[in-house]
Protein backbone atom coordinates (compact mmCIF):
# COMPACT_ATOMS: atom_id res chain seq x y z
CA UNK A 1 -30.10 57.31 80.92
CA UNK A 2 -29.83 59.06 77.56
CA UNK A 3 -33.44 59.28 75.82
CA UNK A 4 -31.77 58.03 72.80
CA UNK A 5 -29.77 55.35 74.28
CA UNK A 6 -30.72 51.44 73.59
CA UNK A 7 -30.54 49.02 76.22
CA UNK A 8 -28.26 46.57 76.30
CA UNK A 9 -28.47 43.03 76.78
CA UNK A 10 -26.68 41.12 80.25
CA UNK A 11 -23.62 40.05 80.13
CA UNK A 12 -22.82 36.48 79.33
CA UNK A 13 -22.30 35.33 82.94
CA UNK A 14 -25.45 36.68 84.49
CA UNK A 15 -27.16 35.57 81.62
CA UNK A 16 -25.93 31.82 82.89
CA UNK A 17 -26.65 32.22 86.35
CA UNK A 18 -30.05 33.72 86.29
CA UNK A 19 -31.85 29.94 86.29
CA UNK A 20 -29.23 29.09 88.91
CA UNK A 21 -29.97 31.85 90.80
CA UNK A 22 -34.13 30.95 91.41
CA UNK A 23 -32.98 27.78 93.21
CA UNK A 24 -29.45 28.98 95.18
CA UNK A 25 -30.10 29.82 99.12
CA UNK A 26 -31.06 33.74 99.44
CA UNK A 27 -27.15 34.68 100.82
CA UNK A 28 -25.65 32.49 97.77
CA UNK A 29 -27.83 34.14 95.53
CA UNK A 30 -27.21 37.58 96.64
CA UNK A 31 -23.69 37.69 97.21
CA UNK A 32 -23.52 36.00 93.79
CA UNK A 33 -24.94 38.54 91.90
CA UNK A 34 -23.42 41.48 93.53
CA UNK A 35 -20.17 40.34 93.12
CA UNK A 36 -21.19 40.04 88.92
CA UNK A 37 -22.81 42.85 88.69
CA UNK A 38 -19.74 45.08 90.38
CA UNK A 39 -17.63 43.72 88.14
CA UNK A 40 -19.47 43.45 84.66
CA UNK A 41 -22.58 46.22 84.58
CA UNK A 42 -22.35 50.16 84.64
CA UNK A 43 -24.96 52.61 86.40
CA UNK A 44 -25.44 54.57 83.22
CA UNK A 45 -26.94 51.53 81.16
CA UNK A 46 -30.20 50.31 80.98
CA UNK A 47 -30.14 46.78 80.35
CA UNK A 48 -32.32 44.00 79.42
CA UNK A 49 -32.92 42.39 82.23
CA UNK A 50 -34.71 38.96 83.82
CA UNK A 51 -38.37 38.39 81.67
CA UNK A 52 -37.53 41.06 79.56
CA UNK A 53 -37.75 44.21 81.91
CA UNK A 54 -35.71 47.34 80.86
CA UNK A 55 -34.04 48.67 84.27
CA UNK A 56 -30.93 50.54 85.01
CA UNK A 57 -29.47 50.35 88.30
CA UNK A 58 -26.59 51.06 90.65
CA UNK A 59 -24.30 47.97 90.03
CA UNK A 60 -22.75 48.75 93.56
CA UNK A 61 -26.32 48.48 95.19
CA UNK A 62 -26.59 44.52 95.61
CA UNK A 63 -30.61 44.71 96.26
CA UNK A 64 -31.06 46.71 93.06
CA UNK A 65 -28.67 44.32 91.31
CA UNK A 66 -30.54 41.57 91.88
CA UNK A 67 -33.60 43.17 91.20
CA UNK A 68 -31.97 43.50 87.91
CA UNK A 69 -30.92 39.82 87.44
CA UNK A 70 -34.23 38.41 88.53
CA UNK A 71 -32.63 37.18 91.55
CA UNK A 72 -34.38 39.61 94.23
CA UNK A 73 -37.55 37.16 95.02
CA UNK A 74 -38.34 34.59 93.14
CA UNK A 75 -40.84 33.06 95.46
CA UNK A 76 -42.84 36.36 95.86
CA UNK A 77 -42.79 36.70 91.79
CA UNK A 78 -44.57 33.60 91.92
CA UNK A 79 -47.58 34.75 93.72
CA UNK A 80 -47.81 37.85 91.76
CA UNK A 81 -48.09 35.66 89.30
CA UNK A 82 -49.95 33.30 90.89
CA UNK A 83 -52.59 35.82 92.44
CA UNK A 84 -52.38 39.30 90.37
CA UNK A 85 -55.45 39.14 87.87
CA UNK A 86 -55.31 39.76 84.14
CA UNK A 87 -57.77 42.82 83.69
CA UNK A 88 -57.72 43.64 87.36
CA UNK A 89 -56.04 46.32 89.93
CA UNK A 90 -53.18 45.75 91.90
CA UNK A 91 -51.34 48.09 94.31
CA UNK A 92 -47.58 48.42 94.98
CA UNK A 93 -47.32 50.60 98.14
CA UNK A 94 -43.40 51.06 98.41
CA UNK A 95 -42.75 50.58 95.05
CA UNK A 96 -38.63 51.32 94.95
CA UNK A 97 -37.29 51.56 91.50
CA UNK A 98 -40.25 49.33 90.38
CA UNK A 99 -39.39 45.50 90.78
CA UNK A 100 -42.92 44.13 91.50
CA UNK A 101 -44.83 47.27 89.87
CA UNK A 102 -43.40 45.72 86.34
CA UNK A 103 -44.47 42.30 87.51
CA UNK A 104 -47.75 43.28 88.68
CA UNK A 105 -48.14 45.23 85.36
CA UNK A 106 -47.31 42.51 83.37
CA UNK A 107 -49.85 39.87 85.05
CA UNK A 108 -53.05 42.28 85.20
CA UNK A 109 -51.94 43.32 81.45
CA UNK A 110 -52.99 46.88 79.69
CA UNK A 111 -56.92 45.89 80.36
CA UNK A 112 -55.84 45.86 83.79
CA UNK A 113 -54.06 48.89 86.48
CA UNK A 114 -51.39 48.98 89.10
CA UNK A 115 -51.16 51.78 91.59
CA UNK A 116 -47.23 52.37 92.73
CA UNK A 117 -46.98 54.70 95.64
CA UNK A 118 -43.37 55.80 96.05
CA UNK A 119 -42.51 58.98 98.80
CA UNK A 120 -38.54 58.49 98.57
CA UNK A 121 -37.37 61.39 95.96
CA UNK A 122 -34.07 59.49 95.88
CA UNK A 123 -36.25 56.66 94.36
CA UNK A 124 -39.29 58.60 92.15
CA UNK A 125 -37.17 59.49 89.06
CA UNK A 126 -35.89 55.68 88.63
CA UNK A 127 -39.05 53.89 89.20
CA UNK A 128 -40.38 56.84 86.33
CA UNK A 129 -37.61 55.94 84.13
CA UNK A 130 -38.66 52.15 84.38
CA UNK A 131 -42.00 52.28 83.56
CA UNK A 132 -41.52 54.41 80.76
CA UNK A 133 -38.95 52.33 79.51
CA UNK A 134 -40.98 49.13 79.63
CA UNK A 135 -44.38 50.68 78.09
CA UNK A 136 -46.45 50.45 80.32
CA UNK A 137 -49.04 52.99 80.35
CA UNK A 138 -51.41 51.47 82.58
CA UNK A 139 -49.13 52.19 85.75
CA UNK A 140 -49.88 55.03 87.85
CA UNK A 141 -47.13 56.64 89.91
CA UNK A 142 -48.06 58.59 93.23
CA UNK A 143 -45.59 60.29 95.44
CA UNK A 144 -47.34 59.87 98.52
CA UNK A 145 -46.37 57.94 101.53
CA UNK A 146 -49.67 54.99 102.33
CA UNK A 147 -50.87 56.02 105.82
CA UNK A 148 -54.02 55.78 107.88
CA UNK A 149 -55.21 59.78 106.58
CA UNK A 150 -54.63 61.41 103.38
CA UNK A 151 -53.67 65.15 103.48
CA UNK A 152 -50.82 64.78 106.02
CA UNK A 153 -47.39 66.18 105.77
CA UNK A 154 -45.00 63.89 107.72
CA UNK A 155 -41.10 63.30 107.97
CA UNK A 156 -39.71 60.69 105.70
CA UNK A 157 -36.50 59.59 107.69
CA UNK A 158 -33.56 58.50 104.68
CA UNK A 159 -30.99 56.11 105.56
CA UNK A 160 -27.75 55.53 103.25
CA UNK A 161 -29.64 52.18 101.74
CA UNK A 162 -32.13 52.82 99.52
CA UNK A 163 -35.72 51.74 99.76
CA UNK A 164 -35.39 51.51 103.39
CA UNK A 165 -36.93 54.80 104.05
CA UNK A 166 -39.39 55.11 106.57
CA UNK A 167 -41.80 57.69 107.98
CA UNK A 168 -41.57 55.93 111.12
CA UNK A 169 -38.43 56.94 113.17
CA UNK A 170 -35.54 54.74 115.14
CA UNK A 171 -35.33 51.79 112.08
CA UNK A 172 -32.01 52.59 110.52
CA UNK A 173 -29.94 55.81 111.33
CA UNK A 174 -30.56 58.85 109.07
CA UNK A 175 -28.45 60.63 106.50
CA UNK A 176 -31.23 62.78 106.47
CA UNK A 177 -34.67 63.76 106.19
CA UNK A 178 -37.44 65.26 103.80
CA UNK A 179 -41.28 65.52 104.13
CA UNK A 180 -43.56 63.95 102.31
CA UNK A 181 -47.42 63.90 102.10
CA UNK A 182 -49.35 61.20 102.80
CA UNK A 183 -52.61 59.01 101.40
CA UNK A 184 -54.39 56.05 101.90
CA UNK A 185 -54.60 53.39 100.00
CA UNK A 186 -58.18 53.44 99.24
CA UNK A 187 -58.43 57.07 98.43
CA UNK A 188 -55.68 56.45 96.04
CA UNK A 189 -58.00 53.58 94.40
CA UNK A 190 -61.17 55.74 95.00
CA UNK A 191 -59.63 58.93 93.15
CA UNK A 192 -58.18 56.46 90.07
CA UNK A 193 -62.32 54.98 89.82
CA UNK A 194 -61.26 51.74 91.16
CA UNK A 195 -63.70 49.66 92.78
CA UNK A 196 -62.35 47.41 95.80
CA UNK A 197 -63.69 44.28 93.72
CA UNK A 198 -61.93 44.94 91.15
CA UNK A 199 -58.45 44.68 92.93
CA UNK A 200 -56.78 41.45 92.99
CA UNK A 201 -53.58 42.27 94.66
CA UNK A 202 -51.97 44.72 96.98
CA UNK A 203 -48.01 44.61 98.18
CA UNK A 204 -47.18 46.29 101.04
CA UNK A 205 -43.46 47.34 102.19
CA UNK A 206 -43.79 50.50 103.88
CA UNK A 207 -40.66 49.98 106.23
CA UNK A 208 -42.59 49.87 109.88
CA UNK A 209 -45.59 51.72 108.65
CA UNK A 210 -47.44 49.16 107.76
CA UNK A 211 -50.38 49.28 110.62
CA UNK A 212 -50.71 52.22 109.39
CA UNK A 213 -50.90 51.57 105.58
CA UNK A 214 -53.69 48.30 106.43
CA UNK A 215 -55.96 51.49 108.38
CA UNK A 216 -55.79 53.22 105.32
CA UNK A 217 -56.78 50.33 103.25
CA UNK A 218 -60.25 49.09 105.45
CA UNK A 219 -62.73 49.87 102.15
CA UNK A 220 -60.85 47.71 100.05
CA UNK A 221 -60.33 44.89 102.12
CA UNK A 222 -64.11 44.86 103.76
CA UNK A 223 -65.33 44.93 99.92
CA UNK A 224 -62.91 42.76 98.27
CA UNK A 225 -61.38 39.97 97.73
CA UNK A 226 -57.79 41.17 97.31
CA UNK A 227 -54.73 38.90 98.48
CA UNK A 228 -52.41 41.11 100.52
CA UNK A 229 -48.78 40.61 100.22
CA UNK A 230 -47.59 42.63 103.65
CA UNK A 231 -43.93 42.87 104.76
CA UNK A 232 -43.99 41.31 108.35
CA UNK A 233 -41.06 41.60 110.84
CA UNK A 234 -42.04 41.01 114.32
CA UNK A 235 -39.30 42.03 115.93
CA UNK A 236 -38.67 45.20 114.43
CA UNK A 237 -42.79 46.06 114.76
CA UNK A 238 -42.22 45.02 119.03
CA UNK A 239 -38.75 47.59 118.61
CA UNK A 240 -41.01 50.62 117.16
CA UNK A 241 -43.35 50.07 119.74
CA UNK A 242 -45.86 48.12 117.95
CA UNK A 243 -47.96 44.62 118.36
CA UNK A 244 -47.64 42.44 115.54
CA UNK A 245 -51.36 40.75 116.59
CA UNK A 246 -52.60 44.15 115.68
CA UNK A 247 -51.75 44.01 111.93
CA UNK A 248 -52.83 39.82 112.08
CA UNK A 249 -56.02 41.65 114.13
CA UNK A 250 -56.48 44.74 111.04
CA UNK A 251 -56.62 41.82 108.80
CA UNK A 252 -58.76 39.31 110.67
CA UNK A 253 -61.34 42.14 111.12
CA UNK A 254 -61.89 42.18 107.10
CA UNK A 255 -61.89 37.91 106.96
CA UNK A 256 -58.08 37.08 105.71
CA UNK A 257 -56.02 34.68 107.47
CA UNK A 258 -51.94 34.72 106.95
CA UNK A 259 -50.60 31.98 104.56
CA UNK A 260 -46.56 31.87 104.06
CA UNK A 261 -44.63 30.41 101.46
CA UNK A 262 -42.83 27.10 101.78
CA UNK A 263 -40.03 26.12 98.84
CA UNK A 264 -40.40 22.75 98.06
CA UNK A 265 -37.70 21.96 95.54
CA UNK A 266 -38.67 23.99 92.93
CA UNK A 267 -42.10 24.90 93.60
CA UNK A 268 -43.74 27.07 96.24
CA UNK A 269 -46.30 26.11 98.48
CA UNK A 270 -48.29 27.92 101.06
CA UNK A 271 -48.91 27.00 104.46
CA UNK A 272 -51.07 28.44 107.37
CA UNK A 273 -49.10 30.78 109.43
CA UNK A 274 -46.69 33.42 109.88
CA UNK A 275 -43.42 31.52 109.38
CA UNK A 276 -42.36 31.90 105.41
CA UNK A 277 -38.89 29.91 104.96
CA UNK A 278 -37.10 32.40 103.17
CA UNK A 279 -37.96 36.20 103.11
CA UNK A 280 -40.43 38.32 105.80
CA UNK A 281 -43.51 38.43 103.48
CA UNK A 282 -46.16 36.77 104.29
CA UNK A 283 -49.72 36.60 101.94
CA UNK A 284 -53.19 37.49 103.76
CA UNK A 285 -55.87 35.91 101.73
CA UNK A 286 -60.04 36.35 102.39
CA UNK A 287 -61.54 33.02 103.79
């Protein structure tokens, strides 16, 4: 995007379907929006996009579309909103082109932080471009990969489909690969002055790693309160390998027990358990 370049508003007919699109099943609303956004948007605009957010996207990219149109999540927006604290820290550990950092910085406002860790290059100058666009100075950006150790230089595998990149190998076939230093969490938190009570959320979507990623977050969770949004897919975790009662076991350690969100009409409610009715996120909050 051009420096001096304005952004311009949606067209018309996403305009009308974005308050459809909350309430349509997740395919509907997908396909939806792709199809609209091939046909009507072009990757070198920024446009005004759902609650105001400046983005600019690849129209041909139907995740990044509907990131666009508001259409990406609506449930998970809600517990951002629901849990992220005005004048508190929140992390955003694979942050993509910025979706939920904006959110995030929006709910904990300028008194408050939000720590985006982003280790795809493919992915770093667009969730940049974002934040500058939108203002908002109280969003760090570090190109580090969330792990159990900082200091570590590991392989981040690249598949054709952006923000699926993984530093953990066999989830989607490479195009190719880079390498990418690591962090945790908390030393990411610890080097910005943040104490672990003063962080209200954390999202985690680190494509398999996310074992890993929890590790690397053990001083926050023991001395916090935090709710923990983590990305939780069974059967890909048993594919790499992995136990899913070890991440439900990193959590328990610290006191949080798994709640997952339930639509009911048009309001979300949470329920005990690992079984969320539309999406693979489930929220860990501290008993």
């Amino acid at each position: 995007m051009r420096a001096e370049a304005q952004p311009l508003p949606l067209p018309l007919p996403l305009r009308a379907w974005q308050p459809l699109a909350a309430h349509a099943p997740v395919g509907v609303r997908m396909e939806v929006t792709a199809r609209l956004a091939r046909r009507l948007l072009q990757s070198d605009h920024a446009y005004v996009g759902a609650r105001g957010f400046v983005m600019r996207i690849d129209p041909a990219d139907r995740f990044q579309a509907a990131m666009l149109a508001g259409a990406y999540d609506p449930i998970v927006e809600k517990l951002v909103e629901h849990h992220a604290a005005p004048g508190s820290a929140a992390v955003d550990a694979g942050a993509h082109l910025g979706y939920f950092t904006l959110r995030l910085a929006r709910a904990v406002g300028p008194q408050g932080s939000v720590h985006a860790l982003e280790c795809d290059p493919r992915l770093l100058p667009r969730l940049r471009e974002h934040v500058d666009a939108n203002g908002l100075h109280w969003v760090q950006i570090s190109e580090l990969a969330a792990a159990d150790r900082s200091g570590d230089e590991l392989t981040l595998h690249l598949p054709a489909q952006l923000g699926w990149a993984s530093i953990r190998e066999g989830i989607w076939p490479d195009e190719q690969t880079v390498t990418v230093r690591t962090a945790t969490i908390d030393d990411v938190l610890d080097d910005a002055g943040v104490a672990p009570t003063a962080v209200s959320f954390v999202k985690l979507d680190v494509e398999g790693a996310e074992i890993e990623a929890l590790r690397g977050l053990r001083r926050t969770l023991g001395g916090g309160r935090a709710a923990v949004l983590v990305e939780f897919i069974p059967w890909r975790m048993r594919a790499l390998g992995q136990d899913p009662d070890d991440l439900l076991a990193a959590l328990a350690e610290h006191g949080y027990a798994p709640w997952s969100a339930q639509r009911r009409g048009s309001r979300v409610q949470l329920v005990p358990g690992v079984a969320p009715s539309a999406g693979e996120d489930v929220l860990f909050l501290k008993r």
